[in-house]
PDB file of N, CA and C in Angstrom:
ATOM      1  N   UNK A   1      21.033 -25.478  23.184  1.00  0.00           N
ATOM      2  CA  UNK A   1      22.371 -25.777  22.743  1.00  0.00           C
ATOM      3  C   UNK A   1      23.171 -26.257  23.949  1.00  0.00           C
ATOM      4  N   UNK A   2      23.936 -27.389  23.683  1.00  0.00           N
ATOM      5  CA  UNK A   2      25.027 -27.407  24.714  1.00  0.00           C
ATOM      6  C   UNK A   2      25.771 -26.650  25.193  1.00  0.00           C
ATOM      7  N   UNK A   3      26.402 -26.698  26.443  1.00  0.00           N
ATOM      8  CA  UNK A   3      27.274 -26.149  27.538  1.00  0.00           C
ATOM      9  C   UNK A   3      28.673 -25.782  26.295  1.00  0.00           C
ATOM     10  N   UNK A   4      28.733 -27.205  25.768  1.00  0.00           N
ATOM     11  CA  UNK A   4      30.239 -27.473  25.379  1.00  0.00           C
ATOM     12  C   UNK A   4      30.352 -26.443  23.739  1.00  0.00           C
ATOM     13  N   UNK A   5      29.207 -26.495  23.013  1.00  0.00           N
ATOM     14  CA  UNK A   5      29.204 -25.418  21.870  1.00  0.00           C
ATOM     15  C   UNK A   5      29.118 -24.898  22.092  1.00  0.00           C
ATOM     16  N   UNK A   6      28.452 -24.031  23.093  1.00  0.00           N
ATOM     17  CA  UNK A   6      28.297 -22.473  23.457  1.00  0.00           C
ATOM     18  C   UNK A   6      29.175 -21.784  23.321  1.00  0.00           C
ATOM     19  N   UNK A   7      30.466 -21.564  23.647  1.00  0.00           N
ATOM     20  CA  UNK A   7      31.291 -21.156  22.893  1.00  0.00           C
ATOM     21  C   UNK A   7      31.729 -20.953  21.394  1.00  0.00           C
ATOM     22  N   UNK A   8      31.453 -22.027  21.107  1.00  0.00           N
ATOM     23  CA  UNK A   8      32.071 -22.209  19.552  1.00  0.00           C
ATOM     24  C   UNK A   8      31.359 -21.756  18.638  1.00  0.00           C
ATOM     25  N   UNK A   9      29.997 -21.519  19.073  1.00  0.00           N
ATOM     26  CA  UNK A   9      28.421 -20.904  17.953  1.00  0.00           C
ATOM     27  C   UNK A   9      29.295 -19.819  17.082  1.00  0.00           C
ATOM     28  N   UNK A  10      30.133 -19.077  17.535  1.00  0.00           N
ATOM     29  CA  UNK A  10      30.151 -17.923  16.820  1.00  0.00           C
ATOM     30  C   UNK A  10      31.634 -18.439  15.240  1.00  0.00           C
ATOM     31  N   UNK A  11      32.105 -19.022  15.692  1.00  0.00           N
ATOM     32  CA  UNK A  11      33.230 -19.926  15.134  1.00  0.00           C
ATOM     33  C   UNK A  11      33.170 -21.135  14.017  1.00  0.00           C
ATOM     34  N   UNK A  12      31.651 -21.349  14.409  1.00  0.00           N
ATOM     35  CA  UNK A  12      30.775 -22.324  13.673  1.00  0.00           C
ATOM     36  C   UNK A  12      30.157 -21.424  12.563  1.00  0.00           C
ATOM     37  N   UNK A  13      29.853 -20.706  13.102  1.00  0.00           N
ATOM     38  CA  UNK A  13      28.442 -19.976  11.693  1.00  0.00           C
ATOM     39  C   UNK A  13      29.727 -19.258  11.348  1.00  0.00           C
ATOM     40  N   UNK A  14      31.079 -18.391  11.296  1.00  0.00           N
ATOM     41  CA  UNK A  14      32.242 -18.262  10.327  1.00  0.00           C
ATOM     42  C   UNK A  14      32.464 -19.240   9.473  1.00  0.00           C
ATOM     43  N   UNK A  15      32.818 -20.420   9.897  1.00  0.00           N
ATOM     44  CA  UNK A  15      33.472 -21.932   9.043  1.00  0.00           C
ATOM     45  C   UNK A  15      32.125 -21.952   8.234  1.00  0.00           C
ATOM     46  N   UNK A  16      30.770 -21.949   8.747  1.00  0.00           N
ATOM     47  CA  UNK A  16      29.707 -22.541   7.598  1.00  0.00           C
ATOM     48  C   UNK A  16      29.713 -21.068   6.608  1.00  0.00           C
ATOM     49  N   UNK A  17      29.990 -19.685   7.078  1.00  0.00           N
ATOM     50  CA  UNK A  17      29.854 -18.970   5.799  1.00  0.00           C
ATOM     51  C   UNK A  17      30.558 -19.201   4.793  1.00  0.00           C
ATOM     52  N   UNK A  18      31.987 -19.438   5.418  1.00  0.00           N
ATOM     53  CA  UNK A  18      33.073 -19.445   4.490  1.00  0.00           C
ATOM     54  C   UNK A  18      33.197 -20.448   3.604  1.00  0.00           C
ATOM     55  N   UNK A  19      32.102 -21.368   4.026  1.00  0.00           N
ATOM     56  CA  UNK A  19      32.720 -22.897   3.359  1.00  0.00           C
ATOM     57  C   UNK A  19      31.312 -22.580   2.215  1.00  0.00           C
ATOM     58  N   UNK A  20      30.380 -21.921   2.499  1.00  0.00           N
ATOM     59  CA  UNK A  20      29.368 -21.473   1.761  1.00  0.00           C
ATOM     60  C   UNK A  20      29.846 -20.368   0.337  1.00  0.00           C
ATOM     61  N   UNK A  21      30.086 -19.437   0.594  1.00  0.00           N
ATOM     62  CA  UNK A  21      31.224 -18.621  -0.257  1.00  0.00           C
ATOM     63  C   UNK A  21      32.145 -18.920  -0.664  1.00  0.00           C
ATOM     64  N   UNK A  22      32.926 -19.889  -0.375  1.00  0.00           N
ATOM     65  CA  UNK A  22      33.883 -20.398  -1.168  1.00  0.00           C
ATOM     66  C   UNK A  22      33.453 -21.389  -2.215  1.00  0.00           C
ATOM     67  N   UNK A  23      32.293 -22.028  -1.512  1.00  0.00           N
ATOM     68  CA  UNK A  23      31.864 -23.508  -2.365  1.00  0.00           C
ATOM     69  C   UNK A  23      31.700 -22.850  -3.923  1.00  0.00           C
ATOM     70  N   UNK A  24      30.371 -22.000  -4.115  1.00  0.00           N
ATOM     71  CA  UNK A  24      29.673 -20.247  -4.570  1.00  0.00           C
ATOM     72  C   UNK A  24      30.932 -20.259  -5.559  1.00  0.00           C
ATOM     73  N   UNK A  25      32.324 -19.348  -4.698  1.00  0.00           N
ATOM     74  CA  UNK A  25      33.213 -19.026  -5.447  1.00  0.00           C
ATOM     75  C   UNK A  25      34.075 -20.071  -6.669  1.00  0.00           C
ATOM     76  N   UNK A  26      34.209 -21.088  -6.215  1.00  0.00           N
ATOM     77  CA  UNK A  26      34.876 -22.246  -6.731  1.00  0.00           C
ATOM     78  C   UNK A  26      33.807 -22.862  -8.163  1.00  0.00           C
ATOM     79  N   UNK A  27      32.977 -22.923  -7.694  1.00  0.00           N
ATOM     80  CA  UNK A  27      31.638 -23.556  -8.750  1.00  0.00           C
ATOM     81  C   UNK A  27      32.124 -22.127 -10.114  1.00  0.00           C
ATOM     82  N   UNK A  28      31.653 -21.633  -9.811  1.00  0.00           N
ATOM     83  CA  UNK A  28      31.979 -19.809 -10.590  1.00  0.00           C
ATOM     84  C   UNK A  28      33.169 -20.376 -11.345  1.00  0.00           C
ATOM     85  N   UNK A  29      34.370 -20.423 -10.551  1.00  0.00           N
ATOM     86  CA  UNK A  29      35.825 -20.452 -11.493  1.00  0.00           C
ATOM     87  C   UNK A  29      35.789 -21.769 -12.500  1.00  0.00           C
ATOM     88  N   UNK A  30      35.199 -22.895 -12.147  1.00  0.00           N
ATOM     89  CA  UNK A  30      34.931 -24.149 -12.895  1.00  0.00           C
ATOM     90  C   UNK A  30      34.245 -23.862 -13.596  1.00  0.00           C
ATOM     91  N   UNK A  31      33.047 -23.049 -14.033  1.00  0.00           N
ATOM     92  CA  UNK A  31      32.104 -22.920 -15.075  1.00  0.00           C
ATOM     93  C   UNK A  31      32.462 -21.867 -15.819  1.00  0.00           C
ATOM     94  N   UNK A  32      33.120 -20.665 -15.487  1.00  0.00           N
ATOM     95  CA  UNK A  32      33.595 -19.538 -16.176  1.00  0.00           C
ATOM     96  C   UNK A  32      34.249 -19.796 -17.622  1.00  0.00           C
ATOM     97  N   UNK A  33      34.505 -20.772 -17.996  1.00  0.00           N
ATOM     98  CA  UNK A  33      34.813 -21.242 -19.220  1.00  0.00           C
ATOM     99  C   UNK A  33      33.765 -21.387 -20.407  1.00  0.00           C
ATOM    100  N   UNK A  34      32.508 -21.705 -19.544  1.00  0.00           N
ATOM    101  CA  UNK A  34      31.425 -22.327 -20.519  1.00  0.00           C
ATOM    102  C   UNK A  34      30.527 -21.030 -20.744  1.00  0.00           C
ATOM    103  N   UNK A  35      30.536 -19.594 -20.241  1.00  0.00           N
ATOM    104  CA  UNK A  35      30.235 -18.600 -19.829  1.00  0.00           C
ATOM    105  C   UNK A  35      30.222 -17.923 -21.223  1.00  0.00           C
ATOM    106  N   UNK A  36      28.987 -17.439 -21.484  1.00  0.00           N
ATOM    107  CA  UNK A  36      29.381 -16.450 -22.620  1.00  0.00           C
ATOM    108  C   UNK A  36      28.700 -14.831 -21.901  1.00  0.00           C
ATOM    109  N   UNK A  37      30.068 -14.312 -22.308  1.00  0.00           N
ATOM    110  CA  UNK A  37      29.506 -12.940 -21.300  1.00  0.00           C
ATOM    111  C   UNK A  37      28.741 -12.038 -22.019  1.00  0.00           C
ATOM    112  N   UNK A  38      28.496 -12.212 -23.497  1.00  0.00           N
ATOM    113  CA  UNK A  38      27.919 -11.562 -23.985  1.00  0.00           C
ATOM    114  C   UNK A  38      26.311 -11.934 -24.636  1.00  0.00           C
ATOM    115  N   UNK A  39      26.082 -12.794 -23.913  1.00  0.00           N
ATOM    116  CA  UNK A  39      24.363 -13.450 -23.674  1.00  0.00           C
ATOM    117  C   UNK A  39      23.906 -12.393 -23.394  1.00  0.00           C
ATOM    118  N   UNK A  40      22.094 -12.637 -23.560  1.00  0.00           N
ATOM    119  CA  UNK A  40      21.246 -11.663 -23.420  1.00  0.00           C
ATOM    120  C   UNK A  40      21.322 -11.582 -22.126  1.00  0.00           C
ATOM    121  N   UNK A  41      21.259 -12.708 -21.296  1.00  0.00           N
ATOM    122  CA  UNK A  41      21.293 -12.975 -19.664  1.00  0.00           C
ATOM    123  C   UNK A  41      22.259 -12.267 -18.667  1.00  0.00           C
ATOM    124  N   UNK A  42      23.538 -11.902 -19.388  1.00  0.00           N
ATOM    125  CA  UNK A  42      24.578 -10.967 -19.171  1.00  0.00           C
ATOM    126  C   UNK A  42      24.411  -9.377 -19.361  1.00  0.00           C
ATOM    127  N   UNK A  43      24.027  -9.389 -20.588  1.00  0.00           N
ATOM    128  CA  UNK A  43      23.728  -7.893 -20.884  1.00  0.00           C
ATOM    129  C   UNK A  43      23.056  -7.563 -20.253  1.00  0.00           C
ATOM    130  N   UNK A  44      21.377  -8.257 -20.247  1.00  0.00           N
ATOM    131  CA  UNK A  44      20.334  -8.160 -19.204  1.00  0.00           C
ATOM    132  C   UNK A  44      21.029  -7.679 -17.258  1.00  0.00           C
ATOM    133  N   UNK A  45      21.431  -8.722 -16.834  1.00  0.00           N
ATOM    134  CA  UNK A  45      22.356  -8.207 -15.641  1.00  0.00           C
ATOM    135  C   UNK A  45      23.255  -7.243 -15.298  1.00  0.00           C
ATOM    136  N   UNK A  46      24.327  -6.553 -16.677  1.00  0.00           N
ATOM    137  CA  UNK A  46      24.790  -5.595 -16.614  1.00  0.00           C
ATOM    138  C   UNK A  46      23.667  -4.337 -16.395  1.00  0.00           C
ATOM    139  N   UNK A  47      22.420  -4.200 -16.857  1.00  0.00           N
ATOM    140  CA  UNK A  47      21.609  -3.048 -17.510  1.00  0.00           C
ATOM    141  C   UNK A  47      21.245  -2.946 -16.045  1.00  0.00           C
ATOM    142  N   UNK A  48      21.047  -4.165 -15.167  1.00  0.00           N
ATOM    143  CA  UNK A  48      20.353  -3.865 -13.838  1.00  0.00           C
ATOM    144  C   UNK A  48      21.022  -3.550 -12.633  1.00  0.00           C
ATOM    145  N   UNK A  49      22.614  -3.689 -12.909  1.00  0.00           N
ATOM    146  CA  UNK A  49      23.812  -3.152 -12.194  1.00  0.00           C
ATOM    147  C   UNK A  49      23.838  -1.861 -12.230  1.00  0.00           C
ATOM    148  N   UNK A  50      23.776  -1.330 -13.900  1.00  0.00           N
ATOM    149  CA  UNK A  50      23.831  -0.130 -13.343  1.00  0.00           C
ATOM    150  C   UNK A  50      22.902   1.014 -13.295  1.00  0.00           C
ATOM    151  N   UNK A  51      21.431   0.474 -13.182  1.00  0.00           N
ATOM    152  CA  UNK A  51      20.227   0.708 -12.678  1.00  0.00           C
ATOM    153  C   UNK A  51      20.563   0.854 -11.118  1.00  0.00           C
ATOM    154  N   UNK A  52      20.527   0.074 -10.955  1.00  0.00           N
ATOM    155  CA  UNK A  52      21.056  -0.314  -9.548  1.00  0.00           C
ATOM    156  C   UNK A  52      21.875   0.959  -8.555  1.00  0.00           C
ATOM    157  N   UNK A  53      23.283   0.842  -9.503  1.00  0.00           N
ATOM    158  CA  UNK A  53      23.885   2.402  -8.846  1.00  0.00           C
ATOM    159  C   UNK A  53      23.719   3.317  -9.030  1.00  0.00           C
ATOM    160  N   UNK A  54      22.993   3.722  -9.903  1.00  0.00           N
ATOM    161  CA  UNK A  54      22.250   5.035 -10.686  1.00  0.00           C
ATOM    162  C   UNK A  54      21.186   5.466  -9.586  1.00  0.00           C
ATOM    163  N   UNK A  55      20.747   4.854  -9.181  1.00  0.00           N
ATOM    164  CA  UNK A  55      19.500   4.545  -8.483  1.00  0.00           C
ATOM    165  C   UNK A  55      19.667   4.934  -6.805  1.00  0.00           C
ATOM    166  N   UNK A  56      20.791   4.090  -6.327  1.00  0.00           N
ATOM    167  CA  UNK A  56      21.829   4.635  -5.185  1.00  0.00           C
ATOM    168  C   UNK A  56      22.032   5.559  -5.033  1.00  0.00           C
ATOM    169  N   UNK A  57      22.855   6.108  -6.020  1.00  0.00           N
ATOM    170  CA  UNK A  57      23.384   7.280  -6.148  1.00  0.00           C
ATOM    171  C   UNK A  57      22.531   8.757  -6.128  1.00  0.00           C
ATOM    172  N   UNK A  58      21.326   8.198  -6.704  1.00  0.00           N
ATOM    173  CA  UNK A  58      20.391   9.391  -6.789  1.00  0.00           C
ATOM    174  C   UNK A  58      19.973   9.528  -5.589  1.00  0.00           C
ATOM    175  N   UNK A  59      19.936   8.640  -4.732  1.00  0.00           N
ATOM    176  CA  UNK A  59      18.694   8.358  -3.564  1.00  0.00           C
ATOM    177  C   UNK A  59      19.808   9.295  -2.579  1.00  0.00           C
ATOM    178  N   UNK A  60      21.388   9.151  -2.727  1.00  0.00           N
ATOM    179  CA  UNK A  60      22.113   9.180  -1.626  1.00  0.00           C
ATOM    180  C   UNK A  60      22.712  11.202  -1.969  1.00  0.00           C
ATOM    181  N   UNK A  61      22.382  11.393  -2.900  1.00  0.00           N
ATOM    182  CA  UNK A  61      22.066  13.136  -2.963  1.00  0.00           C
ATOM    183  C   UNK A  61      20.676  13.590  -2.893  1.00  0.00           C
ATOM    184  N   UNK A  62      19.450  12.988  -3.425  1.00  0.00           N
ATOM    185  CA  UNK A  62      18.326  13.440  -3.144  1.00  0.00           C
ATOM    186  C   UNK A  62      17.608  13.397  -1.532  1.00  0.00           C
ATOM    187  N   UNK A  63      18.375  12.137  -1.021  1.00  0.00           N
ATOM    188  CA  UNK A  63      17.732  11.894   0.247  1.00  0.00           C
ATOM    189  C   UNK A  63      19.044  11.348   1.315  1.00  0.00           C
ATOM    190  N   UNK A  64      19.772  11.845   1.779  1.00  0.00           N
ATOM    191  CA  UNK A  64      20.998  11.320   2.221  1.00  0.00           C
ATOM    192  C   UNK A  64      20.633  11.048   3.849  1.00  0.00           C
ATOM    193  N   UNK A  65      20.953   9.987   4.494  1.00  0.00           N
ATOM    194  CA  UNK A  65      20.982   9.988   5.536  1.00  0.00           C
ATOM    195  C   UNK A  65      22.579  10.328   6.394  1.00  0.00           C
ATOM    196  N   UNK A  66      22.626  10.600   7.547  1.00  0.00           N
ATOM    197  CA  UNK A  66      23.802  10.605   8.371  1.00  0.00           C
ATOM    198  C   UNK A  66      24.780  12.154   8.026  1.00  0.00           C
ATOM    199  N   UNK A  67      26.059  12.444   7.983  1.00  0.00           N
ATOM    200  CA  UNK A  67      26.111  13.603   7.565  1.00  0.00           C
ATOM    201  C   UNK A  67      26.062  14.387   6.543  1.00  0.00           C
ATOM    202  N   UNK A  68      25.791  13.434   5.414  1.00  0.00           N
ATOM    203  CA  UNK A  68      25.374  14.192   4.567  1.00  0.00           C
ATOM    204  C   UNK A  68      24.482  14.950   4.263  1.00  0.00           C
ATOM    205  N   UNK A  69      23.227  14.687   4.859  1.00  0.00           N
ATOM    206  CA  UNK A  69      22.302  15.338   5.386  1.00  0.00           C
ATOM    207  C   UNK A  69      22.190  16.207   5.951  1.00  0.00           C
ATOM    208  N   UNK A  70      23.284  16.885   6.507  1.00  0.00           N
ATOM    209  CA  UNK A  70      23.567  18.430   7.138  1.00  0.00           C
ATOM    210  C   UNK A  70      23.780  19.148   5.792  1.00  0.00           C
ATOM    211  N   UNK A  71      24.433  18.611   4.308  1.00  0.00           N
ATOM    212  CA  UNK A  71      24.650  19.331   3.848  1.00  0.00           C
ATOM    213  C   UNK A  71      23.383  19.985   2.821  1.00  0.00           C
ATOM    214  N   UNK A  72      23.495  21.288   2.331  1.00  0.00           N
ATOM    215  CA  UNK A  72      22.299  21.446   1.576  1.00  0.00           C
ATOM    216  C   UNK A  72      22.227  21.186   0.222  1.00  0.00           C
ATOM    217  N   UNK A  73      20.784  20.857  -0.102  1.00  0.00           N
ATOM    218  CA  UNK A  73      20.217  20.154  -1.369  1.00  0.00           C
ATOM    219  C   UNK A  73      21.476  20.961  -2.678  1.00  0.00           C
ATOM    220  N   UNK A  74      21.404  22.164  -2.448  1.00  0.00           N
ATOM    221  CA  UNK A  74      22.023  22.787  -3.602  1.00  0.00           C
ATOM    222  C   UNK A  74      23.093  22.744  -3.696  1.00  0.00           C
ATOM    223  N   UNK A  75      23.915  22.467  -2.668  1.00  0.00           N
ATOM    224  CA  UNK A  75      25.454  22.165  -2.916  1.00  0.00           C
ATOM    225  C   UNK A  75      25.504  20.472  -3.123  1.00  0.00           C
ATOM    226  N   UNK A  76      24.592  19.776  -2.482  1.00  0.00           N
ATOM    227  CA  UNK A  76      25.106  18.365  -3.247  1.00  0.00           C
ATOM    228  C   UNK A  76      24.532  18.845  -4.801  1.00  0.00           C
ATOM    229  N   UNK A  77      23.693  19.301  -5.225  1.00  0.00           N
ATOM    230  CA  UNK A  77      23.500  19.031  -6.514  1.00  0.00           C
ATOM    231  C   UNK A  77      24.508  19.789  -7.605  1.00  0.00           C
ATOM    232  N   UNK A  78      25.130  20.857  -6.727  1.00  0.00           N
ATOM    233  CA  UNK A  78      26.287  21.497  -7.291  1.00  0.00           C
ATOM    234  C   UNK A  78      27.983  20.566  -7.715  1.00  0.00           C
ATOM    235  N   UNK A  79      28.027  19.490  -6.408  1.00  0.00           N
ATOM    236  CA  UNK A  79      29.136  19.105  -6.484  1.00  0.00           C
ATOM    237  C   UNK A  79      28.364  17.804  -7.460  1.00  0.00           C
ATOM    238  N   UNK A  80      27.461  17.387  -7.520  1.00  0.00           N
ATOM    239  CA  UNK A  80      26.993  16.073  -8.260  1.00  0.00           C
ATOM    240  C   UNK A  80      27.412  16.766 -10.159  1.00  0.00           C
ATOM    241  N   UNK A  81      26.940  17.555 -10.297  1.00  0.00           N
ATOM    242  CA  UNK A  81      26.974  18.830 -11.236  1.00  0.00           C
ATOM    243  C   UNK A  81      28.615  18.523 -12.147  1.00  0.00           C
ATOM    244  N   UNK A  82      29.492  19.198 -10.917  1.00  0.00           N
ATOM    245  CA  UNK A  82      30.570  19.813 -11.064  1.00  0.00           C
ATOM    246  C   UNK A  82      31.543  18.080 -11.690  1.00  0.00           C
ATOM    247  N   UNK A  83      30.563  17.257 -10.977  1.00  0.00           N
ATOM    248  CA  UNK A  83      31.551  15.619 -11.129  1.00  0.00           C
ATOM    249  C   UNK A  83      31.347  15.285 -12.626  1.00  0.00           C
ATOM    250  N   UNK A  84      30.052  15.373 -12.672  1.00  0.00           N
ATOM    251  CA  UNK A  84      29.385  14.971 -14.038  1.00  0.00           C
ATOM    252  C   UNK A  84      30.254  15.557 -15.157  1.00  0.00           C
ATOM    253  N   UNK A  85      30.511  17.042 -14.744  1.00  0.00           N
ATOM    254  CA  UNK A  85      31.208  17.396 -15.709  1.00  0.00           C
ATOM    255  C   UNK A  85      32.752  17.226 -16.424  1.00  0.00           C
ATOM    256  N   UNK A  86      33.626  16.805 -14.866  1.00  0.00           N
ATOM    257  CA  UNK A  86      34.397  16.413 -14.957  1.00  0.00           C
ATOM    258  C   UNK A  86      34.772  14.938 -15.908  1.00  0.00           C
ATOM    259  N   UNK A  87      33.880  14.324 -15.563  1.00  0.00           N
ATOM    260  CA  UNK A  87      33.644  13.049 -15.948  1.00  0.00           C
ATOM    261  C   UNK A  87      33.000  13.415 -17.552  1.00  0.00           C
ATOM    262  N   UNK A  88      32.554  13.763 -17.778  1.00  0.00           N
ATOM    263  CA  UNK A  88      32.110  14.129 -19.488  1.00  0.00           C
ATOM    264  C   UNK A  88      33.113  14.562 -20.054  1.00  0.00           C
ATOM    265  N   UNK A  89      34.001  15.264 -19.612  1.00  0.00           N
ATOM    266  CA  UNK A  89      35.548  16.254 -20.209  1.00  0.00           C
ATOM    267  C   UNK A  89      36.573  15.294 -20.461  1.00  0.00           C
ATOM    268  N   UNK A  90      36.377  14.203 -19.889  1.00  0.00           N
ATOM    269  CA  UNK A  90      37.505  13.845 -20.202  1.00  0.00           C
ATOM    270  C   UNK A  90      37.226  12.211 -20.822  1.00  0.00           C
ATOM    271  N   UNK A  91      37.675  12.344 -22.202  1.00  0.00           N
ATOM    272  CA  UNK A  91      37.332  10.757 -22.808  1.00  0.00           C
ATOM    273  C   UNK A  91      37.569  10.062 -22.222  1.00  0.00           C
ATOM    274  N   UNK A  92      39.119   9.521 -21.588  1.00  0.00           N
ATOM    275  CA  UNK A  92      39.333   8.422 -21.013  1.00  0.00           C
ATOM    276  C   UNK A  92      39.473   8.802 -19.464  1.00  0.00           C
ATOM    277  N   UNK A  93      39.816   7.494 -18.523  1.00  0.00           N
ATOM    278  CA  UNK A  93      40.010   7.914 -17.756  1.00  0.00           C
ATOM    279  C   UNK A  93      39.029   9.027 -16.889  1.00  0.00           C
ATOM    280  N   UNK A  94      37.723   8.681 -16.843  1.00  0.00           N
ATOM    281  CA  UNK A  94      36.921   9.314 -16.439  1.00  0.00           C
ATOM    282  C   UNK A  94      36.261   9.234 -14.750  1.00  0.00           C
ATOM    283  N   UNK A  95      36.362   8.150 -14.392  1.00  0.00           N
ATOM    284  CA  UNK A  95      35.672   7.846 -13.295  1.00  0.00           C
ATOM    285  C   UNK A  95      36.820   8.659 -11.498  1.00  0.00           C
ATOM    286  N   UNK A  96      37.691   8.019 -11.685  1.00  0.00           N
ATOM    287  CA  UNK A  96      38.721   8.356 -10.849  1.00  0.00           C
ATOM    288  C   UNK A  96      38.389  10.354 -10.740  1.00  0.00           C
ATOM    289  N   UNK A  97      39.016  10.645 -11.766  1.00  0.00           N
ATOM    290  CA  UNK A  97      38.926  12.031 -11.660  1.00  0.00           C
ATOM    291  C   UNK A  97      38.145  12.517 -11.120  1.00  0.00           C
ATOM    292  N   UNK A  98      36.773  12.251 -11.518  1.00  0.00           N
ATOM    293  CA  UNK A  98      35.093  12.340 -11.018  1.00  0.00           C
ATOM    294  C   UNK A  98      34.999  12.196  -9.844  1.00  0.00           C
ATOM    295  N   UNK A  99      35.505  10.913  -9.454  1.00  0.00           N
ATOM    296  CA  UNK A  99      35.160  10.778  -8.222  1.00  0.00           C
ATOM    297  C   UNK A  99      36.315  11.418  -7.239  1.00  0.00           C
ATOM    298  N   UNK A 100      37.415  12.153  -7.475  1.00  0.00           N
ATOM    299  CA  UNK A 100      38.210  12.817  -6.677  1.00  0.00           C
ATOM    300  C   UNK A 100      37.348  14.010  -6.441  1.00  0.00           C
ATOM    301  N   UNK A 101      36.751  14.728  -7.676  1.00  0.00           N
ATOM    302  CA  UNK A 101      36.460  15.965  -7.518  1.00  0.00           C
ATOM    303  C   UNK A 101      35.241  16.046  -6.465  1.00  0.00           C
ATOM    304  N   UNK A 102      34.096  14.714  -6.854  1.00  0.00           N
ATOM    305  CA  UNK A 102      32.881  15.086  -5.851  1.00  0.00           C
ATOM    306  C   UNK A 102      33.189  14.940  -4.171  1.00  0.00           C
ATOM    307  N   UNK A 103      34.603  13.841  -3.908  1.00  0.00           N
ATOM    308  CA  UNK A 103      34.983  13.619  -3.251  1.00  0.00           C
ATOM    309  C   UNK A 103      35.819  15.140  -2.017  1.00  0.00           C
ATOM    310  N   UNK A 104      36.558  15.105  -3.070  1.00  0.00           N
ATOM    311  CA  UNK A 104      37.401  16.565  -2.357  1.00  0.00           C
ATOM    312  C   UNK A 104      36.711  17.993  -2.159  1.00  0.00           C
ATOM    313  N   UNK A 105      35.144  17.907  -3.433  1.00  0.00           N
ATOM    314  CA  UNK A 105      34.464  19.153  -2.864  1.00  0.00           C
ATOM    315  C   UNK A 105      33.592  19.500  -1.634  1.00  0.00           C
ATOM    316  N   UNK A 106      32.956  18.303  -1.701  1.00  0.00           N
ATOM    317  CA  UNK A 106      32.143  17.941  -0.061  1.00  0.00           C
ATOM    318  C   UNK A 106      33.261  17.844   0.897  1.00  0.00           C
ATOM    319  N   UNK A 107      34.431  17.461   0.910  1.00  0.00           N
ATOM    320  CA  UNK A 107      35.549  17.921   2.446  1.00  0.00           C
ATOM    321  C   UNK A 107      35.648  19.083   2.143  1.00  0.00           C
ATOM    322  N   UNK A 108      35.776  19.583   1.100  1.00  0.00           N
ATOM    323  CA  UNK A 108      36.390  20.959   1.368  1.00  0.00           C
ATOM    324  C   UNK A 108      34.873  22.056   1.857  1.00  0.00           C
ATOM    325  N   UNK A 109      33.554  22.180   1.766  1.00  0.00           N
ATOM    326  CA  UNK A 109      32.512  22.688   1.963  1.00  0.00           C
ATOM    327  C   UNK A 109      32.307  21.775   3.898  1.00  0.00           C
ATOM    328  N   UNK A 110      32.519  20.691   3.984  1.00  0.00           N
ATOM    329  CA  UNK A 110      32.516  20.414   5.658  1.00  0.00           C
ATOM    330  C   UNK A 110      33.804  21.071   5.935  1.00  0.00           C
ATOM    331  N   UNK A 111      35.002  21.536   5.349  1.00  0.00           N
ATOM    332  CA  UNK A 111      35.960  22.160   6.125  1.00  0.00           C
ATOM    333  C   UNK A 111      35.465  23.417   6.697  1.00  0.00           C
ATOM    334  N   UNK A 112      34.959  24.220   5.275  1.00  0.00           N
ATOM    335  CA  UNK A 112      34.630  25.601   5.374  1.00  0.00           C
ATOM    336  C   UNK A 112      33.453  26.016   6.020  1.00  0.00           C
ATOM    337  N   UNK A 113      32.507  24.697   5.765  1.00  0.00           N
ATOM    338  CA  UNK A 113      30.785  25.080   6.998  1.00  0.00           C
ATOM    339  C   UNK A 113      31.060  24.789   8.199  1.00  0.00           C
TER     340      UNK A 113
END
């Protein structure tokens, strides 16, 4: 590479992501019209989304890396437990709550361990 880009390499591969992701983004908003979201091809993609976080999610209480991993198997499966339930109790408005509770019980068990 030249003297004179050497600098700019890092400034360059920003402008080509962005112009890459935007191109991506823009194509998306122009076709979103012709879009039927309720195709098999859609449904199909929803089912593997949330495969997907289901899947995460299991991996990141069954096998957690970093500090979660100090904590023990039975209290994540307690606070995983305690969310679920939260989240079943209440018809609407389910996720938020859920995720306050699994949220605020693991600080409050690193406060107290």
């Amino acid at each position: 590479m030249s003297a004179e880009l050497q600098g700019w390499t890092p400034w360059l591969a920003l402008v080509g992501a962005s112009v890459g992701t935007y191109f991506c983004r823009a194509i998306g908003v122009l076709l979103s019209d012709q879009i039927n979201q309720d195709s098999e091809i859609f449904r199909w993609l929803s089912a593997v989304t949330y495969a997907m976080v289901a899947a995460l999610t299991v991996r990141m209480v069954l096998m957690p890396i970093g500090v979660l991993a100090q904590v023990p198997m039975l209290v994540r499966l307690g606070v995983c437990a305690m969310s679920v339930a939260v989240m079943v109790s209440h018809p609407q408005r389910r996720l938020v709550p859920a995720l306050l509770t699994g949220t605020l019980l693991i600080m409050g068990y690193g406060w107290l361990a």
